[in-house]
C-alpha atoms as a PDB file:
ATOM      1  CA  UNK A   1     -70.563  24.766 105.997  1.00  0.00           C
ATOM      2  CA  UNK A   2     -73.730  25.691 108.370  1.00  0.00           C
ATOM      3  CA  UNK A   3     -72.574  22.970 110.602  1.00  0.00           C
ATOM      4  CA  UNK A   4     -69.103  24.870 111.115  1.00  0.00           C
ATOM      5  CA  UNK A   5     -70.655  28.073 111.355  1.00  0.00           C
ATOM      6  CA  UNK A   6     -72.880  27.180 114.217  1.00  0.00           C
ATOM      7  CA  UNK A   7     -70.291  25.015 115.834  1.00  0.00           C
ATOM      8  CA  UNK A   8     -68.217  28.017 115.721  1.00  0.00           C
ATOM      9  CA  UNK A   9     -70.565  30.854 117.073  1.00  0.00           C
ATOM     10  CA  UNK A  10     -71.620  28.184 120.289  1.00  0.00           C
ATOM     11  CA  UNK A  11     -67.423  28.114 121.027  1.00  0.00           C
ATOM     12  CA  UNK A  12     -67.257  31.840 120.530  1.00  0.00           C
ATOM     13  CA  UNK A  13     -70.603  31.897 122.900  1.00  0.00           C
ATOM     14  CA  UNK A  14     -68.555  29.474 125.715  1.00  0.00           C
ATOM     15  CA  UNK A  15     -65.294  32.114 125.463  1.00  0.00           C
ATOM     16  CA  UNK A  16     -67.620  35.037 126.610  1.00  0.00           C
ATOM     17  CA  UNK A  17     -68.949  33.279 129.199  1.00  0.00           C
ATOM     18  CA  UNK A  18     -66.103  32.102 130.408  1.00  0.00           C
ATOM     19  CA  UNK A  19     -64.294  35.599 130.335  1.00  0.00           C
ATOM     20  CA  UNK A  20     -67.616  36.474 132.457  1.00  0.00           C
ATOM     21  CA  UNK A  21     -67.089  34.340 134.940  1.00  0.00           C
ATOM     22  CA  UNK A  22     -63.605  34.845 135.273  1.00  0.00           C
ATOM     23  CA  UNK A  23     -65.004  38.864 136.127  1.00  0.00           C
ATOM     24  CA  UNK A  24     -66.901  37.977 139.103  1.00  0.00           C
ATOM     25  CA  UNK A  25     -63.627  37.040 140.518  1.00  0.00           C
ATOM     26  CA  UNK A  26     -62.762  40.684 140.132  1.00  0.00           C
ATOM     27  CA  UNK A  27     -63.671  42.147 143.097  1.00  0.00           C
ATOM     28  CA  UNK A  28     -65.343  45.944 142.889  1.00  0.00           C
ATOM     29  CA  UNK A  29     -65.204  46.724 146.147  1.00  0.00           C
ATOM     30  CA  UNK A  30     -69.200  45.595 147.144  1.00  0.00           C
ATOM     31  CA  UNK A  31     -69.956  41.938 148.774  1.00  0.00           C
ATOM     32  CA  UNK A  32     -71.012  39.494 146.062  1.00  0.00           C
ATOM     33  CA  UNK A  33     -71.297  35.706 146.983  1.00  0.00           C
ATOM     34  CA  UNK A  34     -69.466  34.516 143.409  1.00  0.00           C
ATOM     35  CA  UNK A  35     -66.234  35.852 145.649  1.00  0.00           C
ATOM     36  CA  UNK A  36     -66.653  32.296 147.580  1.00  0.00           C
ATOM     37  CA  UNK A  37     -67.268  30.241 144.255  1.00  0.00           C
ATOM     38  CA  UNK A  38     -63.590  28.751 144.445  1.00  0.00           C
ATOM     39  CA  UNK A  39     -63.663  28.058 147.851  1.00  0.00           C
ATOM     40  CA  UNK A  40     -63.209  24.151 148.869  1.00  0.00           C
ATOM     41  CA  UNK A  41     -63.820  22.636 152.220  1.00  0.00           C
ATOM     42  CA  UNK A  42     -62.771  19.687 153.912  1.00  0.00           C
ATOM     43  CA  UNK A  43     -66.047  18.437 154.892  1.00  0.00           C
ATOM     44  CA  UNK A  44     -65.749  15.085 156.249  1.00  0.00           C
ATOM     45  CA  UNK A  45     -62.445  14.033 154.567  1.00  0.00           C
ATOM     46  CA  UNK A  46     -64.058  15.185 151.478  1.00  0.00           C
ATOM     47  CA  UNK A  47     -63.590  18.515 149.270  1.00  0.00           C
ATOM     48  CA  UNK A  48     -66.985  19.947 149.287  1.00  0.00           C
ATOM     49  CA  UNK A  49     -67.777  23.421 147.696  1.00  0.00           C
ATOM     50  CA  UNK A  50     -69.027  26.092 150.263  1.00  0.00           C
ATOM     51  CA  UNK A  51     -71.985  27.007 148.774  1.00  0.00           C
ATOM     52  CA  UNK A  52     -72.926  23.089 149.238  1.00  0.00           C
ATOM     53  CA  UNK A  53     -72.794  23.850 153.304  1.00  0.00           C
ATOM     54  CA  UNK A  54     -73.484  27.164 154.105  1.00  0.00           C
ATOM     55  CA  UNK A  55     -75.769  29.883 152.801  1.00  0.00           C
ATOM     56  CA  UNK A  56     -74.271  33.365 152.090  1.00  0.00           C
ATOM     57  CA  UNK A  57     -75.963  36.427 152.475  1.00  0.00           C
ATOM     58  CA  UNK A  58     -75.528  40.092 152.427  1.00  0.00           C
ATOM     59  CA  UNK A  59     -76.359  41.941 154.905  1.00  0.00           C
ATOM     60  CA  UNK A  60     -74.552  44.877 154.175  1.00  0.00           C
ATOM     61  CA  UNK A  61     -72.590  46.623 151.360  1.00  0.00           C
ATOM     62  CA  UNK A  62     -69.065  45.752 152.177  1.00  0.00           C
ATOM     63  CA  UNK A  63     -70.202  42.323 153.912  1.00  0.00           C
ATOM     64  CA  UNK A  64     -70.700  39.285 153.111  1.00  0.00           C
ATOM     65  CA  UNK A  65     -72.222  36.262 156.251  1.00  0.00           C
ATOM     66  CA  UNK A  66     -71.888  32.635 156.352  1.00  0.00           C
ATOM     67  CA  UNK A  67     -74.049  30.469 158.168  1.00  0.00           C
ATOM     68  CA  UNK A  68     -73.174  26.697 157.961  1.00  0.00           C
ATOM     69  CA  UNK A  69     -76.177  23.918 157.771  1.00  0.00           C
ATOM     70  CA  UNK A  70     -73.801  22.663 160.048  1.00  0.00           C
ATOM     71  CA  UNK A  71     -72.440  24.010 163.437  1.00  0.00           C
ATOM     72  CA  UNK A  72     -69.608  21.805 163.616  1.00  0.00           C
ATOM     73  CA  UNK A  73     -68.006  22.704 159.848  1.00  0.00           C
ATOM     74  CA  UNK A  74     -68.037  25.985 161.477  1.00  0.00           C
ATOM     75  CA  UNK A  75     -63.836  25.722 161.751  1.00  0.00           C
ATOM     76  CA  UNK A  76     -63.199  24.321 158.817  1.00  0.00           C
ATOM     77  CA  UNK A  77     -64.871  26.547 156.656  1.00  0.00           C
ATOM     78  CA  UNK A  78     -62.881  29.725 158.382  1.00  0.00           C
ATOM     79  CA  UNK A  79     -59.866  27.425 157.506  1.00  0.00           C
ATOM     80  CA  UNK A  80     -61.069  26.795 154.184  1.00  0.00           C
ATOM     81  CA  UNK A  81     -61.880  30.752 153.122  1.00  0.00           C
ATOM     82  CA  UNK A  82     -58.392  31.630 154.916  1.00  0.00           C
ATOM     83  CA  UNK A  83     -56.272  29.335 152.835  1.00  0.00           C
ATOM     84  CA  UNK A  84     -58.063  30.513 149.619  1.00  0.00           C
ATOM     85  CA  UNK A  85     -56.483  33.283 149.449  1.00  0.00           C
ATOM     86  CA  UNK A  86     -59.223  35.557 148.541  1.00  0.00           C
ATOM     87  CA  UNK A  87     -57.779  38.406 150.105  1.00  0.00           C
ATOM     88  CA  UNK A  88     -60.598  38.155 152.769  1.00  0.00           C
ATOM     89  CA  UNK A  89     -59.804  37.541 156.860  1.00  0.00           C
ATOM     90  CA  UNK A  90     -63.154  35.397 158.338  1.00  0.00           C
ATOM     91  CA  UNK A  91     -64.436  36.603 161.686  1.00  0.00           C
ATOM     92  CA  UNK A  92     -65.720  33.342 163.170  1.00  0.00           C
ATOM     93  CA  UNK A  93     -68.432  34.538 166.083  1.00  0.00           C
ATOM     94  CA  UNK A  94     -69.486  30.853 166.872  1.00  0.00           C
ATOM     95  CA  UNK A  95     -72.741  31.023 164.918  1.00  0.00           C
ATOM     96  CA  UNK A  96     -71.511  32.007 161.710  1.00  0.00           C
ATOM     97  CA  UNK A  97     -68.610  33.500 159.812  1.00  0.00           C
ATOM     98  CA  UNK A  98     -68.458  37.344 159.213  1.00  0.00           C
ATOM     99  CA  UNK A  99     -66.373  38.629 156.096  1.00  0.00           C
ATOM    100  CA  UNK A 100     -65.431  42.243 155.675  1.00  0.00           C
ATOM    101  CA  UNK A 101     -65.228  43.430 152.768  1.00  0.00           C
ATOM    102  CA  UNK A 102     -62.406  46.293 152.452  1.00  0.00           C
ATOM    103  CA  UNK A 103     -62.448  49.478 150.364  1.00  0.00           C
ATOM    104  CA  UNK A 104     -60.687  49.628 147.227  1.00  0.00           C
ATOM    105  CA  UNK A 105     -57.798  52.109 147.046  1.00  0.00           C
ATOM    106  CA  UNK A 106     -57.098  54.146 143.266  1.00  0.00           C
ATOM    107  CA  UNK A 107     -53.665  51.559 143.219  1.00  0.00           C
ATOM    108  CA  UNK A 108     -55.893  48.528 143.866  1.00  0.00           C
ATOM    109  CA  UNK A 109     -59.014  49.747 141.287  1.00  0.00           C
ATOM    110  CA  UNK A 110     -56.187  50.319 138.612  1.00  0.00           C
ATOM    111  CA  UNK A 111     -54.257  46.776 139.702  1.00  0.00           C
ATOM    112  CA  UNK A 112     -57.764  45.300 138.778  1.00  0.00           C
ATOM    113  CA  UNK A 113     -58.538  46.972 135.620  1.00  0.00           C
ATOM    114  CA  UNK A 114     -55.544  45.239 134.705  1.00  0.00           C
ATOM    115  CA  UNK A 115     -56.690  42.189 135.322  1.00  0.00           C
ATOM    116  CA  UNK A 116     -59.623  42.611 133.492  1.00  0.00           C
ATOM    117  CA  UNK A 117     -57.692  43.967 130.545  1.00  0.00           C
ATOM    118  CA  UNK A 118     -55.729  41.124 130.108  1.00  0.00           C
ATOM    119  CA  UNK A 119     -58.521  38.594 130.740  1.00  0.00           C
ATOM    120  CA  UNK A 120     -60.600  40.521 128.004  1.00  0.00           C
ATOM    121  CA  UNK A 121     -56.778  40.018 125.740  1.00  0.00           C
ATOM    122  CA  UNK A 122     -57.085  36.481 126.496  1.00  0.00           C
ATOM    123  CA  UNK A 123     -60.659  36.170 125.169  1.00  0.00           C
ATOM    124  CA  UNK A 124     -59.571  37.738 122.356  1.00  0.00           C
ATOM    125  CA  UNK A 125     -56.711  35.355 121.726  1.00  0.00           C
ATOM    126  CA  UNK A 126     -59.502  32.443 122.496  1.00  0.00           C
ATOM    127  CA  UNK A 127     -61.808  34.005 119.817  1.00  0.00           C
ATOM    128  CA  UNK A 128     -58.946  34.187 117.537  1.00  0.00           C
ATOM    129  CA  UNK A 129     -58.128  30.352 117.618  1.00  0.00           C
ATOM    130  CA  UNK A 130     -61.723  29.277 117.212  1.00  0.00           C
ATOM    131  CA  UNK A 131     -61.833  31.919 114.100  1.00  0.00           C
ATOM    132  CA  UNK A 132     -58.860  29.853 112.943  1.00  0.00           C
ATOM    133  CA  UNK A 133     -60.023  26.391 113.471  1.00  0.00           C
ATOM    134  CA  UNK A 134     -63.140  27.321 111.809  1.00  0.00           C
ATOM    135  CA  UNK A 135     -61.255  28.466 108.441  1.00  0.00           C
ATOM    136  CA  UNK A 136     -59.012  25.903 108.384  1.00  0.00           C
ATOM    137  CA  UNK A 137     -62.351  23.451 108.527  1.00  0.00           C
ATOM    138  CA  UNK A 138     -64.234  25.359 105.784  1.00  0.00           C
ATOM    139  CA  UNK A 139     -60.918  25.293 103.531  1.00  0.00           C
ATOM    140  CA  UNK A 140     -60.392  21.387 104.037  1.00  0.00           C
ATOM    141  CA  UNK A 141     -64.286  21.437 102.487  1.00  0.00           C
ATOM    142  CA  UNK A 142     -64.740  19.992  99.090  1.00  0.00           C
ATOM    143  CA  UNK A 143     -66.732  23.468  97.736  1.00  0.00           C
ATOM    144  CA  UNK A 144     -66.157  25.812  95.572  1.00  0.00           C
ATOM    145  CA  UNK A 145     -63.244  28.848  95.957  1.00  0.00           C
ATOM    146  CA  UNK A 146     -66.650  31.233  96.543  1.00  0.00           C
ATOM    147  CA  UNK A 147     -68.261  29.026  98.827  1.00  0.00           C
ATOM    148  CA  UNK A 148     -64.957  29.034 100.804  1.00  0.00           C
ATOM    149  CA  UNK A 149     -63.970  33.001 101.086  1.00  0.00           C
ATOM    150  CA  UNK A 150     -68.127  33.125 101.639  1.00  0.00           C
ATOM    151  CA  UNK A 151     -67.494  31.071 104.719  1.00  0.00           C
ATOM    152  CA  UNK A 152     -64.533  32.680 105.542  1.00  0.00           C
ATOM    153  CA  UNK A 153     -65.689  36.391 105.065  1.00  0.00           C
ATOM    154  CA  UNK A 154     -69.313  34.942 107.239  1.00  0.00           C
ATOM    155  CA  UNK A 155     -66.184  33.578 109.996  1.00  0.00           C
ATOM    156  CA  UNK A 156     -64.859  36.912 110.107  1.00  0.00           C
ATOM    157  CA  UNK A 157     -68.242  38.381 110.763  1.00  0.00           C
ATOM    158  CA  UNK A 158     -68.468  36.353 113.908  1.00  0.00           C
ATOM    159  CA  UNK A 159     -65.147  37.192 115.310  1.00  0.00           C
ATOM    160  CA  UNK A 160     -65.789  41.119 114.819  1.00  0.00           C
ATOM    161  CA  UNK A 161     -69.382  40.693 116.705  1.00  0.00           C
ATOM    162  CA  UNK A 162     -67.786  38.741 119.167  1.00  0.00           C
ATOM    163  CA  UNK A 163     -64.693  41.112 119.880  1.00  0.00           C
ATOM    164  CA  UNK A 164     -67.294  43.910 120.143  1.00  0.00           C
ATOM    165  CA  UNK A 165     -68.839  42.410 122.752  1.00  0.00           C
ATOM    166  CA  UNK A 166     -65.873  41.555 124.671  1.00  0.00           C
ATOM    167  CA  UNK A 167     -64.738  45.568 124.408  1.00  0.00           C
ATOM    168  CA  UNK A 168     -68.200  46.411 125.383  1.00  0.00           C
ATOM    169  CA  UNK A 169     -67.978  43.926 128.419  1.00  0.00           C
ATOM    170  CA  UNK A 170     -64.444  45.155 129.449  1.00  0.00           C
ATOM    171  CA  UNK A 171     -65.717  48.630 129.368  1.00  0.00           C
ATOM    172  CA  UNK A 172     -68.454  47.875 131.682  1.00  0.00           C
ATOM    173  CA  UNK A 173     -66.408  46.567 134.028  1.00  0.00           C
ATOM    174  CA  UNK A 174     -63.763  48.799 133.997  1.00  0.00           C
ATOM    175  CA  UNK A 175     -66.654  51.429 134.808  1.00  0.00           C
ATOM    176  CA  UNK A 176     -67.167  49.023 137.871  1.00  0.00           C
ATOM    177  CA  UNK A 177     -64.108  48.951 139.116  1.00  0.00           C
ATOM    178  CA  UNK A 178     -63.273  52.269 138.785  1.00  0.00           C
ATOM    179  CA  UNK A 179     -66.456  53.985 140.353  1.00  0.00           C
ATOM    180  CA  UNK A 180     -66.005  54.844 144.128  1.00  0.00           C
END
């Protein structure tokens, strides 16, 4: 029965995370390097993640600079930020690649509280399958009808900490996207 429990609480762990990460693909408006995470370059013939051949720095708010190990990946990595489709145009100077980051309108901060929303549902749904999982493993146990509801009612504990902390998250981001 401990065995399940902690098996469950480490999957519940991974679907937070996971709704994290998917987050920092919501934009707020400031430069943050996770935006590039997702982008893949051609690098030789081979699909090679930015971050592997450039370094990415901040030097202002709204602006994010990418300097290739590299001068000659210099093209392809404009190519390969273009055709991710981050909503980001690359300013390629020759030395490195300059990307501005735009201001968020009211439509666009409430198009991405959306998102979040419905990533945050999503977790939920996640949570709610490992929950299930979980109880259908403790009932398949050969222990008593207490032992069972114990485990089940100890399940059920989980799932409301963990939903808690995905509304808590949401809110926090919300109040990130929404702040000018």
């Amino acid at each position: 029965m401990e065995d399940i429990l902690t098996e469950t609480e480490l999957l519940m762990q991974s679907v937070i995370e996971g709704m994290e990460k998917r987050f920092t693909n919501i934009r707020a408006g400031r430069a943050n390097p996770t935006i590039l995470d997702r982008v893949m370059v051609m690098y030789y013939g081979v699909s090679t993640p930015l971050k592997q051949l450039a370094t990415i720095s901040i030097p202002e708010a709204r602006q994010l600079c990418v300097k290739p190990y590299d001068k000659s990946s210099l093209g392809a990595i404009e190519k390969a930020i273009y055709e991710a489709n981050i909503g980001l145009t690359p300013n390629n100077n020759g030395e490195l690649i300059i990307l501005n980051i735009p201001a968020l309108t009211e439509e666009t901060r409430r198009e991405y509280v959306k998102q979040a929303k419905s990533i945050g549902e999503e977790t939920r749904i996640a949570l709610r399958n490992v929950r299930q999982d979980a109880n259908n493993s403790i009932k398949k146990l050969d222990v008593s009808e207490d032992e069972q509801k114990g485990g089940i009612n100890e399940v059920q504990e989980l799932i409301n900490k963990y939903n808690a902390e995905v509304d808590e998250k949401l809110k926090v981001k919300e109040k990130e996207l929404m702040s000018v």
